[in-house]
Protein backbone atom coordinates (compact mmCIF):
# COMPACT_ATOMS: atom_id res chain seq x y z
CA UNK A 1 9.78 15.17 -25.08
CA UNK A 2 11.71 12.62 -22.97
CA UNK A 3 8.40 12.03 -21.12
CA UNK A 4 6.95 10.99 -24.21
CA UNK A 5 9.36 8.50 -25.37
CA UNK A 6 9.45 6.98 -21.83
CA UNK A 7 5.59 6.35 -22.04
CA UNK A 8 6.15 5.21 -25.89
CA UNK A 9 8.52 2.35 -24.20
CA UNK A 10 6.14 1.22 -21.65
CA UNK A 11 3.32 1.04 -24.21
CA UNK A 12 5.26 -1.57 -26.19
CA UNK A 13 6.66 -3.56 -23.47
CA UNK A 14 2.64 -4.36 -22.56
CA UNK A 15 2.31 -5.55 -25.90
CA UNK A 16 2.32 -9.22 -27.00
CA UNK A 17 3.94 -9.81 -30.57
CA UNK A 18 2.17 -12.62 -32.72
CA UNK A 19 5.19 -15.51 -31.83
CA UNK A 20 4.60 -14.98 -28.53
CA UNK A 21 0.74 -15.63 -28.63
CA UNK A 22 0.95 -18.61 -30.87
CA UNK A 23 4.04 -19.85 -27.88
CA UNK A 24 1.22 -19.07 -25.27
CA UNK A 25 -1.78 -20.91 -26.87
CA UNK A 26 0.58 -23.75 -28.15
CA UNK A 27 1.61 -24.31 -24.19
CA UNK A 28 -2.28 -23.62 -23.16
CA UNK A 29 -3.14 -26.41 -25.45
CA UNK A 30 -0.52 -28.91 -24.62
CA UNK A 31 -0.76 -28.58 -20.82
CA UNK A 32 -4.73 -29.57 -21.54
CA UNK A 33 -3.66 -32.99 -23.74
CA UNK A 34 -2.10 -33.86 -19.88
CA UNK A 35 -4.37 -32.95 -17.77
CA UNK A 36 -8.04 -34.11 -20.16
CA UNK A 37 -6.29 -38.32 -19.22
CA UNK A 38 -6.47 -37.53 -15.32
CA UNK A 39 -9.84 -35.69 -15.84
CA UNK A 40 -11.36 -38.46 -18.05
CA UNK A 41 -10.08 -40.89 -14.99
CA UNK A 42 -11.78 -38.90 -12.09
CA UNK A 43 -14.46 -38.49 -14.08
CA UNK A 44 -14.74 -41.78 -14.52
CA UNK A 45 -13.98 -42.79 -10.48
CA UNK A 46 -16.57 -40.98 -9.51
CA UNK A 47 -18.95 -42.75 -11.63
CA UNK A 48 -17.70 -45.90 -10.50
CA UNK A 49 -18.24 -45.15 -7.49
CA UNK A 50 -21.68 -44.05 -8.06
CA UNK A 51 -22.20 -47.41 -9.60
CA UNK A 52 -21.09 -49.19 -6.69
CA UNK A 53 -23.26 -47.23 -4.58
CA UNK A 54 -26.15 -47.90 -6.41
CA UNK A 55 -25.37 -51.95 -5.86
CA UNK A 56 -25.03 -51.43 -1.99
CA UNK A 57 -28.70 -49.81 -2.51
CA UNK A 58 -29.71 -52.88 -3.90
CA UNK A 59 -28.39 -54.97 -0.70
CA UNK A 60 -30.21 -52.72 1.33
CA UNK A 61 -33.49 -53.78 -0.75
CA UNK A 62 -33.02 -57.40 -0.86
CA UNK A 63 -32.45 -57.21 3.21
CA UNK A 64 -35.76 -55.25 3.52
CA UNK A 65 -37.19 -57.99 1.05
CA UNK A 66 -36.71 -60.85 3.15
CA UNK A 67 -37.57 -58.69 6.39
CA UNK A 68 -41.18 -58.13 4.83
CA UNK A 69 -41.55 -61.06 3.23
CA UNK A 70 -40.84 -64.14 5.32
CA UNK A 71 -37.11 -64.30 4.64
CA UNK A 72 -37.59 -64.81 1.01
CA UNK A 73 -34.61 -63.31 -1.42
CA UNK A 74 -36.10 -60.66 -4.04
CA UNK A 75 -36.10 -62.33 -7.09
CA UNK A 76 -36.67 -61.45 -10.83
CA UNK A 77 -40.28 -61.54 -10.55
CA UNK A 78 -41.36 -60.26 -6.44
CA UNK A 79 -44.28 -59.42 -4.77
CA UNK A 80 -45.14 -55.66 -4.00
CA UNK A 81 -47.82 -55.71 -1.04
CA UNK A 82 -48.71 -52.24 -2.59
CA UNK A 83 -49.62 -52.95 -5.71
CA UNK A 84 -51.03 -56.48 -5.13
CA UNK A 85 -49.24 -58.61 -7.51
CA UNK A 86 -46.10 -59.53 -8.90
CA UNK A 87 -43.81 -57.46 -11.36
CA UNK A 88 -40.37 -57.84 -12.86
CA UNK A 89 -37.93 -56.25 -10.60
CA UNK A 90 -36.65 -52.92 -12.74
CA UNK A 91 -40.69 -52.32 -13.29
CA UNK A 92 -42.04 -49.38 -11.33
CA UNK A 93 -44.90 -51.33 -9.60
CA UNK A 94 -41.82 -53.90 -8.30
CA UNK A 95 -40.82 -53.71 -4.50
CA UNK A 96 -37.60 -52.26 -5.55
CA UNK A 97 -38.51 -48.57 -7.11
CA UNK A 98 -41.26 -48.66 -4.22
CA UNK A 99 -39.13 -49.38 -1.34
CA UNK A 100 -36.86 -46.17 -2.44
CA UNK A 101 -39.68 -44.00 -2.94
CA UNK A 102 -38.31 -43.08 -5.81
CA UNK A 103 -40.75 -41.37 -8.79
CA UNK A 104 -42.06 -43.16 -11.46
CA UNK A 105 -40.47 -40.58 -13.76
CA UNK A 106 -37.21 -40.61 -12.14
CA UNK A 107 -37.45 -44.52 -12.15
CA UNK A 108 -38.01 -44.46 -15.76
CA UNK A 109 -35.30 -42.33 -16.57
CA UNK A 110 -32.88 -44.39 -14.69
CA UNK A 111 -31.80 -41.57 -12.89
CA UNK A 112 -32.00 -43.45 -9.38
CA UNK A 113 -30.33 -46.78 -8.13
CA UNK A 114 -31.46 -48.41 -11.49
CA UNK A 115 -29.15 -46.43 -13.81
CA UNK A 116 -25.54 -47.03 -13.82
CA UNK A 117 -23.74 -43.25 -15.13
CA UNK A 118 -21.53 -45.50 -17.16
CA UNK A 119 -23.94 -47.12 -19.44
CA UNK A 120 -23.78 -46.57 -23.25
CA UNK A 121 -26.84 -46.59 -24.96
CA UNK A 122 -26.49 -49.45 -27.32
CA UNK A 123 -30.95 -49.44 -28.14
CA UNK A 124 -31.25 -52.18 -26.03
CA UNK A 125 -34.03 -52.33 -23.76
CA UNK A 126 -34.10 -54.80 -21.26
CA UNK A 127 -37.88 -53.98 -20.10
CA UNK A 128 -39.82 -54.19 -23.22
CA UNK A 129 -41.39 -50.80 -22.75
CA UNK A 130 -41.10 -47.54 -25.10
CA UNK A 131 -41.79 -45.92 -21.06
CA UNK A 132 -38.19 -46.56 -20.51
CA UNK A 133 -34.59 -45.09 -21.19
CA UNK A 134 -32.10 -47.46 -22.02
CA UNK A 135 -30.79 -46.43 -18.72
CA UNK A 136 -33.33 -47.76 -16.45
CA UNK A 137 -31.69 -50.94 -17.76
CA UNK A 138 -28.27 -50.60 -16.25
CA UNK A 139 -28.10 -53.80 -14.21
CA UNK A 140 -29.15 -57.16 -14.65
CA UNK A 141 -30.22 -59.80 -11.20
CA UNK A 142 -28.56 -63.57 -11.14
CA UNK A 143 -32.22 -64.94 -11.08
CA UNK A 144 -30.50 -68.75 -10.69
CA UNK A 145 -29.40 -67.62 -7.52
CA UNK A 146 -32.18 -64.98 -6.34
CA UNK A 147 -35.26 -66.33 -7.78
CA UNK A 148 -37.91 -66.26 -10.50
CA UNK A 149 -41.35 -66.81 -11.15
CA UNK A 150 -42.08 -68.81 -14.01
CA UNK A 151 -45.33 -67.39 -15.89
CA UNK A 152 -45.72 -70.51 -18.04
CA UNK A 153 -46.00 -72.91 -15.15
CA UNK A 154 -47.39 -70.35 -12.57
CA UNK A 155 -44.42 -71.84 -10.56
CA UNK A 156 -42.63 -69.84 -8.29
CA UNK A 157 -38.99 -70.71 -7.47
CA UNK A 158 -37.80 -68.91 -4.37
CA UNK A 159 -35.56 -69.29 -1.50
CA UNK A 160 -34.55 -68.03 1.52
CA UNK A 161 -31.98 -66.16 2.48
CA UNK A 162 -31.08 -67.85 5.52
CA UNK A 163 -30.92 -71.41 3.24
CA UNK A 164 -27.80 -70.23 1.40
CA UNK A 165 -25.05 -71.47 2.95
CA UNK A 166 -22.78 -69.09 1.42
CA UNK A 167 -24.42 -65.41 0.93
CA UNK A 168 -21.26 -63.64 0.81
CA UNK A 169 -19.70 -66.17 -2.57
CA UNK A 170 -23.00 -65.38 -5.02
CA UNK A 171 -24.00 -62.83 -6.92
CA UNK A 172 -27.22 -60.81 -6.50
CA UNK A 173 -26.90 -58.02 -9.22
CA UNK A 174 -24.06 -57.28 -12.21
CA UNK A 175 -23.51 -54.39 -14.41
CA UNK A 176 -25.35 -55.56 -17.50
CA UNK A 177 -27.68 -54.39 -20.39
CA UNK A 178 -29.51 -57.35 -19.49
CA UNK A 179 -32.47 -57.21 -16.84
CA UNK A 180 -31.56 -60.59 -15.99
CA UNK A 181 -28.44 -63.11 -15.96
CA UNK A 182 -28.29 -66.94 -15.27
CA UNK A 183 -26.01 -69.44 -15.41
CA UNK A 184 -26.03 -69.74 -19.25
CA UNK A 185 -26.80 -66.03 -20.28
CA UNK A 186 -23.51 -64.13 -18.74
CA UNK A 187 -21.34 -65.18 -20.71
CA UNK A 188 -23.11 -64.01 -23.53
CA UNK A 189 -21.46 -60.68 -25.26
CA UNK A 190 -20.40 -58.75 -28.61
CA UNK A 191 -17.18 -59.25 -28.27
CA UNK A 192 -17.71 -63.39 -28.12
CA UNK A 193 -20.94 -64.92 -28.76
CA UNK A 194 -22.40 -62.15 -31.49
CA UNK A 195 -24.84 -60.31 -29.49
CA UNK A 196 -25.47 -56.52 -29.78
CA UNK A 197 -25.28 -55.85 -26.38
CA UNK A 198 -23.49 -57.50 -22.82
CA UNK A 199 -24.94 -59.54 -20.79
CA UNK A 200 -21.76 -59.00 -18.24
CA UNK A 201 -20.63 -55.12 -18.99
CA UNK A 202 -16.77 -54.16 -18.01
CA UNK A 203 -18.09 -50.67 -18.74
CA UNK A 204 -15.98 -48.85 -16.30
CA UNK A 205 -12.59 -48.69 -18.17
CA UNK A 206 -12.98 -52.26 -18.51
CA UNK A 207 -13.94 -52.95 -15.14
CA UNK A 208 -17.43 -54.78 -14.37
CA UNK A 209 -19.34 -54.07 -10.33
CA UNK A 210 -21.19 -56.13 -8.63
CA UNK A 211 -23.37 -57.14 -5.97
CA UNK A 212 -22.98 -60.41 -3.67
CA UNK A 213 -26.70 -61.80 -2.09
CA UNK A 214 -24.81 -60.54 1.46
CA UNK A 215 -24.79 -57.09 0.25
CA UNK A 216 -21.30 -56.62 -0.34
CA UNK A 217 -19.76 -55.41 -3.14
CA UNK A 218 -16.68 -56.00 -5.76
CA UNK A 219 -15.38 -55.99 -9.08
CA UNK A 220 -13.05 -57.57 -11.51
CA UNK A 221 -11.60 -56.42 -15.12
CA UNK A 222 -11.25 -60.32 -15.96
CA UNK A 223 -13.01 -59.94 -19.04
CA UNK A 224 -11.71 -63.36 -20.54
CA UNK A 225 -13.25 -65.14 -17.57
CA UNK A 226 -16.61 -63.98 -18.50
CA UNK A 227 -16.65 -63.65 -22.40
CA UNK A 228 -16.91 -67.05 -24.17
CA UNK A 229 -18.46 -68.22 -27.25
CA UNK A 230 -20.79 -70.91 -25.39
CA UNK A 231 -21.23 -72.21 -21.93
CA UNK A 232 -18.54 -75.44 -22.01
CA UNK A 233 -16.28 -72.62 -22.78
CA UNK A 234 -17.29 -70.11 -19.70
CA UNK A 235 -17.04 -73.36 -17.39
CA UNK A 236 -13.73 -74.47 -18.64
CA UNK A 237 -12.08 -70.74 -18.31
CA UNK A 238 -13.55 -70.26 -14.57
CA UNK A 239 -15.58 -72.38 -12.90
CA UNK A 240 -15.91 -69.92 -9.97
CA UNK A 241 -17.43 -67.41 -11.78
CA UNK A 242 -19.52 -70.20 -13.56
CA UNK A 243 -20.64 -70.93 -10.12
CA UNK A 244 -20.79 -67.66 -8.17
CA UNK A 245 -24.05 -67.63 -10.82
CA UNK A 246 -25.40 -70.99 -10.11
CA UNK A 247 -25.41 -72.00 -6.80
CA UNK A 248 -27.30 -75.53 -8.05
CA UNK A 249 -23.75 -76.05 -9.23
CA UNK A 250 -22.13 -75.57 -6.20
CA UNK A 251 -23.99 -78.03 -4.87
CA UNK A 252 -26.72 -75.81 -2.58
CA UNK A 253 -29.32 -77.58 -1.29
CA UNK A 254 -32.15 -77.46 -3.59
CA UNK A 255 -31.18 -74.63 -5.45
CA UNK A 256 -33.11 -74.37 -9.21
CA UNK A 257 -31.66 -75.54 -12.58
């Protein structure tokens, strides 16, 4: 009989009464609330980092660019010796998706060096295509400084690399929903100038990445210098960054308007 009672004693000790449970999950829950901040951050760091990845990719492309093609910088609008013409840049006949090898499904889905992890789909589409996802269009180029061809006048406006006197002060590519940025489009955003989507996207925790035309990269959470209602305004709060868009401005030699 006292054998009984001892294992009777032992049984109830293992058991867990209701106060106790609710004391468990209560503490299970609140150590979560801390830790889900830290997560959210690392999870976020390692897109970032991703991102800025991706816009060392693009230096690597804009290098091989002007290797193939006479020193020229890949612009907007580039040749593609492969497909025999010229395309828009994020397009996956351009020089870009070819020179990565990268799949035209994969290109699409902006699941290469095109598609920033960070980017929100907003339903803008910066290549006017039902083809591609929203984030295909993660980055946008700073054609004033890289290059365009103008369809209208058949006129292309390139440069070369080597005729920039300072590579390492412009920018090549920004995170953007745009496709492209120039000196009077980067400003643009929703917060400022009305639009439904940003031209120049702080979209990692209010931080924006870029890409200079050297093949460096950086980034800033300086939203105010980049947000304005109209140009005069995005001059007068940093010419810098006006300029580090517009090397004409900076007084390049023979740089477009």
């Amino acid at each position: 009989m006292g054998t009984g009672i001892r294992k009777e004693a032992a049984s109830a000790e293992t058991h867990f009464t209701l106060i106790e449970l609710l004391v468990v999950i209560a503490i299970i829950a609140i150590l979560a609330a801390m830790l889900m901040p830290a997560l959210q951050q690392a999870r976020e760091r390692g897109k970032t980092s991703t991102c800025q990845n991706n816009l060392k990719q693009f230096g690597t492309a804009v290098a091989g660019y002007a290797s193939a093609y006479d020193d020229y910088l890949l612009g907007r609008e580039n040749y593609n010796a492969t497909n025999k013409g010229i395309y828009h840049w994020l397009t996956i006949a351009g020089f870009m998706r070819d020179f990565f090898g990268v799949s035209e499904t994969t290109w699409k889905a902006g699941k290469s060096v095109n598609g920033c992890p960070s980017r929100v789909p907003t339903g803008r589409k910066c290549i006017n295509s039902s083809e591609y996802d929203e984030r295909a269009c993660g980055y946008a180029i700073s054609f004033m400084t890289m290059g365009y061809y103008d369809a209208g006048s058949k006129v292309w406006h390139g440069k070369r690399l080597t005729a920039l006197r300072m590579p390492s002060f412009y920018y090549s590519f920004i995170d953007s929903e745009g496709g492209g940025v120039y000196r009077s489009s980067y400003w643009l955003s929703a917060k400022k100038a009305g639009k439904t989507y940003e031209y120049s996207d702080f979209r990692h925790a209010g931080t924006m990445n870029f890409a200079f035309v050297d093949g460096h990269v950086g980034s800033t959470k300086d939203e105010n210098s980049y947000y304005a209602v109209n140009e005069t305004e995005a001059v007068g709060k940093n010419k810098e960054v006006y300029t580090r868009f517009n090397p004409k401005s900076n007084k390049e030699n023979g740089w477009f308007e």
